[in-house]
C-alpha atoms as a PDB file:
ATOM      1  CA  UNK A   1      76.106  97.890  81.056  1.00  0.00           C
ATOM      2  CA  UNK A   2      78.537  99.539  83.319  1.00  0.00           C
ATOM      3  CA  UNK A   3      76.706 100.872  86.699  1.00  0.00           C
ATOM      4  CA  UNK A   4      76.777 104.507  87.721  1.00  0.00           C
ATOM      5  CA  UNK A   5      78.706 105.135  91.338  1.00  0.00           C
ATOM      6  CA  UNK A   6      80.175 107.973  92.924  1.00  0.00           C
ATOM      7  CA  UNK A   7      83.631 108.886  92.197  1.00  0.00           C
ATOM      8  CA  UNK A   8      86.319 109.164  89.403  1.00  0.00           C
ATOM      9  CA  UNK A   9      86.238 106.812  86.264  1.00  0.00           C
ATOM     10  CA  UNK A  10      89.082 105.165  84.242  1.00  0.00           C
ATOM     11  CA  UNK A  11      89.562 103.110  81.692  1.00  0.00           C
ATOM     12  CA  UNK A  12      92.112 100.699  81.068  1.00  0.00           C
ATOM     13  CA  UNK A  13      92.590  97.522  79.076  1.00  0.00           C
ATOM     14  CA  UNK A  14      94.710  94.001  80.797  1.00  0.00           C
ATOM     15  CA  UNK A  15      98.039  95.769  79.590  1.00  0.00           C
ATOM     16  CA  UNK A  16      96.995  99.045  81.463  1.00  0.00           C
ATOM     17  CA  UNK A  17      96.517  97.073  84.302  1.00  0.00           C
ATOM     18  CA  UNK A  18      99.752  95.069  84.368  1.00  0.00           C
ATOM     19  CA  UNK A  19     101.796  98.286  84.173  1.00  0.00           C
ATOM     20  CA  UNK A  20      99.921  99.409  87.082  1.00  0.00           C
ATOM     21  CA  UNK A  21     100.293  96.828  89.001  1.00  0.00           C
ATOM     22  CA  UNK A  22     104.470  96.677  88.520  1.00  0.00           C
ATOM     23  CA  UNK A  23     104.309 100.581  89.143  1.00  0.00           C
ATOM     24  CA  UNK A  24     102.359  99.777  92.353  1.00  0.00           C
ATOM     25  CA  UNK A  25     105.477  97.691  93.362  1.00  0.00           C
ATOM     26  CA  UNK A  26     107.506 100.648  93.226  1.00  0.00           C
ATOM     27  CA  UNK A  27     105.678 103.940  93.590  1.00  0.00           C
ATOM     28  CA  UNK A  28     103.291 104.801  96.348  1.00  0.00           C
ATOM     29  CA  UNK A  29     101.103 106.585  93.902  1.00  0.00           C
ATOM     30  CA  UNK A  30     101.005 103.541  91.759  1.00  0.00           C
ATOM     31  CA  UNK A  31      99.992 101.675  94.433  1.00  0.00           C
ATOM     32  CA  UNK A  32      97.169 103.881  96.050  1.00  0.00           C
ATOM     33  CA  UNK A  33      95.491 103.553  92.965  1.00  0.00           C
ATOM     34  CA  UNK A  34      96.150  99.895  92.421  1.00  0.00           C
ATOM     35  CA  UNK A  35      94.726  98.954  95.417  1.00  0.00           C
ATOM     36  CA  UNK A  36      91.613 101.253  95.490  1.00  0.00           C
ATOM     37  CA  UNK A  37      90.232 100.674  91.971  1.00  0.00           C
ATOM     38  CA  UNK A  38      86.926  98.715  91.480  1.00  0.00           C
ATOM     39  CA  UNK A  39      85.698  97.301  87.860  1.00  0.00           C
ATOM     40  CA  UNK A  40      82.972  98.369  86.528  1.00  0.00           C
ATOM     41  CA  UNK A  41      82.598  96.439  83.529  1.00  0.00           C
ATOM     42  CA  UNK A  42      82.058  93.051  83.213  1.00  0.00           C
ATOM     43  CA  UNK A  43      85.097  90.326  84.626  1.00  0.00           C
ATOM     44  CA  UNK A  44      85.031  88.492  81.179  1.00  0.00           C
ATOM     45  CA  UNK A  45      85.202  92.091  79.226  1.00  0.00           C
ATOM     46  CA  UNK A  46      88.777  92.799  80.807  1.00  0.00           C
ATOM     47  CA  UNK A  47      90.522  89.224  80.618  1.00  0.00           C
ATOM     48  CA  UNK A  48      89.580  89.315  77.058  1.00  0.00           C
ATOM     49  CA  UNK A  49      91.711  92.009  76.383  1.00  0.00           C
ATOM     50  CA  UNK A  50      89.200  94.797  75.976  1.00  0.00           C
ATOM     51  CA  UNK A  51      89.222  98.963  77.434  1.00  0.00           C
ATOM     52  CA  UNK A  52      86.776  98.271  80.366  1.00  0.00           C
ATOM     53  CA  UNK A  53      85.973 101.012  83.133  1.00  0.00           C
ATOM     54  CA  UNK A  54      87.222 101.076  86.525  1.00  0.00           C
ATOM     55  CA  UNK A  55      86.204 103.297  89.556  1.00  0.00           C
ATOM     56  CA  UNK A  56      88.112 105.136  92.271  1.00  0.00           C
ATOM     57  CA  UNK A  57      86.289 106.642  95.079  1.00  0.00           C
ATOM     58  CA  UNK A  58      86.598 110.391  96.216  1.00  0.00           C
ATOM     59  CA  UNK A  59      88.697 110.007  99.239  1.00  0.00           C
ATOM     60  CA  UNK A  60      91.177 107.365  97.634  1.00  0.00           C
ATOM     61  CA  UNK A  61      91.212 109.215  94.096  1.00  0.00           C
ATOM     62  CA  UNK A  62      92.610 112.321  96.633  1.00  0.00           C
ATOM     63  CA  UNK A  63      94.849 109.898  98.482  1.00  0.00           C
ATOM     64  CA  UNK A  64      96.178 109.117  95.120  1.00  0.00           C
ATOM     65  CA  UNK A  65      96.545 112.823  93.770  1.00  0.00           C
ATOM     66  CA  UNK A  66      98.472 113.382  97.392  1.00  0.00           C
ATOM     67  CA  UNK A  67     100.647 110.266  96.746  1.00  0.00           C
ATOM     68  CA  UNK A  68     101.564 111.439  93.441  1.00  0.00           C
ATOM     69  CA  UNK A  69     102.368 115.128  94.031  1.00  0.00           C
ATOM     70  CA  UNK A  70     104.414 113.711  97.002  1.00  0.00           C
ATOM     71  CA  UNK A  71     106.186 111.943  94.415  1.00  0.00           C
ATOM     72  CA  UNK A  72     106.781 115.588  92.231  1.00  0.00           C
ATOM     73  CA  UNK A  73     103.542 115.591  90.525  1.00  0.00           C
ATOM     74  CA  UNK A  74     104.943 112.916  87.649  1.00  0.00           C
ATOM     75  CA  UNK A  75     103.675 109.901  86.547  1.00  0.00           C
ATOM     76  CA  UNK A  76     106.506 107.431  86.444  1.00  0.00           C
ATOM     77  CA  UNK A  77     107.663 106.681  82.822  1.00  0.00           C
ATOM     78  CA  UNK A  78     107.244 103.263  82.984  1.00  0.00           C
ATOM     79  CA  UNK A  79     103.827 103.694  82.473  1.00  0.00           C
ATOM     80  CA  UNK A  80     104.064 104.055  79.211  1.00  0.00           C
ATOM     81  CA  UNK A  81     102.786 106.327  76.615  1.00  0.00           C
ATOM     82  CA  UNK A  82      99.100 105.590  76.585  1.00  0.00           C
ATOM     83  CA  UNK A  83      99.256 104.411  80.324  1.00  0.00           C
ATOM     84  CA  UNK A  84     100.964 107.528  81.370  1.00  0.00           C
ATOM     85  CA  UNK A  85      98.521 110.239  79.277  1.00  0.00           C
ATOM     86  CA  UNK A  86      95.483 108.435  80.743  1.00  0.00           C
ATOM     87  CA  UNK A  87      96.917 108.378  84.616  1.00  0.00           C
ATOM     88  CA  UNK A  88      98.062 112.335  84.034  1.00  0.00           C
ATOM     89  CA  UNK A  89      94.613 112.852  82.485  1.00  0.00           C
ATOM     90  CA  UNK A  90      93.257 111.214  85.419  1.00  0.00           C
ATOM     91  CA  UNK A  91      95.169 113.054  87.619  1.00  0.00           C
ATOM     92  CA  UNK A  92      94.050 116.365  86.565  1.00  0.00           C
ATOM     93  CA  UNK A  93      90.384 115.921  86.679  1.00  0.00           C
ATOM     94  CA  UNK A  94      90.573 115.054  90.344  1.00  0.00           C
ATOM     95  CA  UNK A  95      88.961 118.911  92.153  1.00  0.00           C
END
């Protein structure tokens, strides 16, 4: 069960996650958000392949919203489709 904490939610799966991580090596954005996310869900959960939760606190979920309009406000296409709609999604819900 995944445990309540402060802050912004998202929910990727291992492929998610390794598109992150080579967008971290080339966009600040990318890499504010690599760096600050925590799982939520269980370890075992995410190396099996499975959608599992991850959390971004306040000030680094800003820091990544700052990083990213710095950037022109676009998610880098080599996100990919889902990866992309769920880090613009993301994006936007940060107020």
């Amino acid at each position: 069960m995944a445990r309540r904490r402060p802050g912004y939610r998202l929910e990727l799966d291992l492929a998610d996650m390794r598109a992150l991580q080579y967008i971290a090596q080339r966009y600040e954005s990318g890499k504010v958000l690599y760096d600050h996310l925590d799982l939520v869900d269980d370890e075992a959960s995410f190396l099996a392949g499975h959608r599992v939760i991850w959390q971004l606190s306040e000030p680094a979920a800003w820091e990544y919203r700052d990083a990213l309009e710095s950037e022109g406000g676009v998610v880098p296409p080599l996100a990919g489709g889902h990866l992309q709609q769920e880090l613009l999604k993301f994006y936007d819900r940060i107020v």
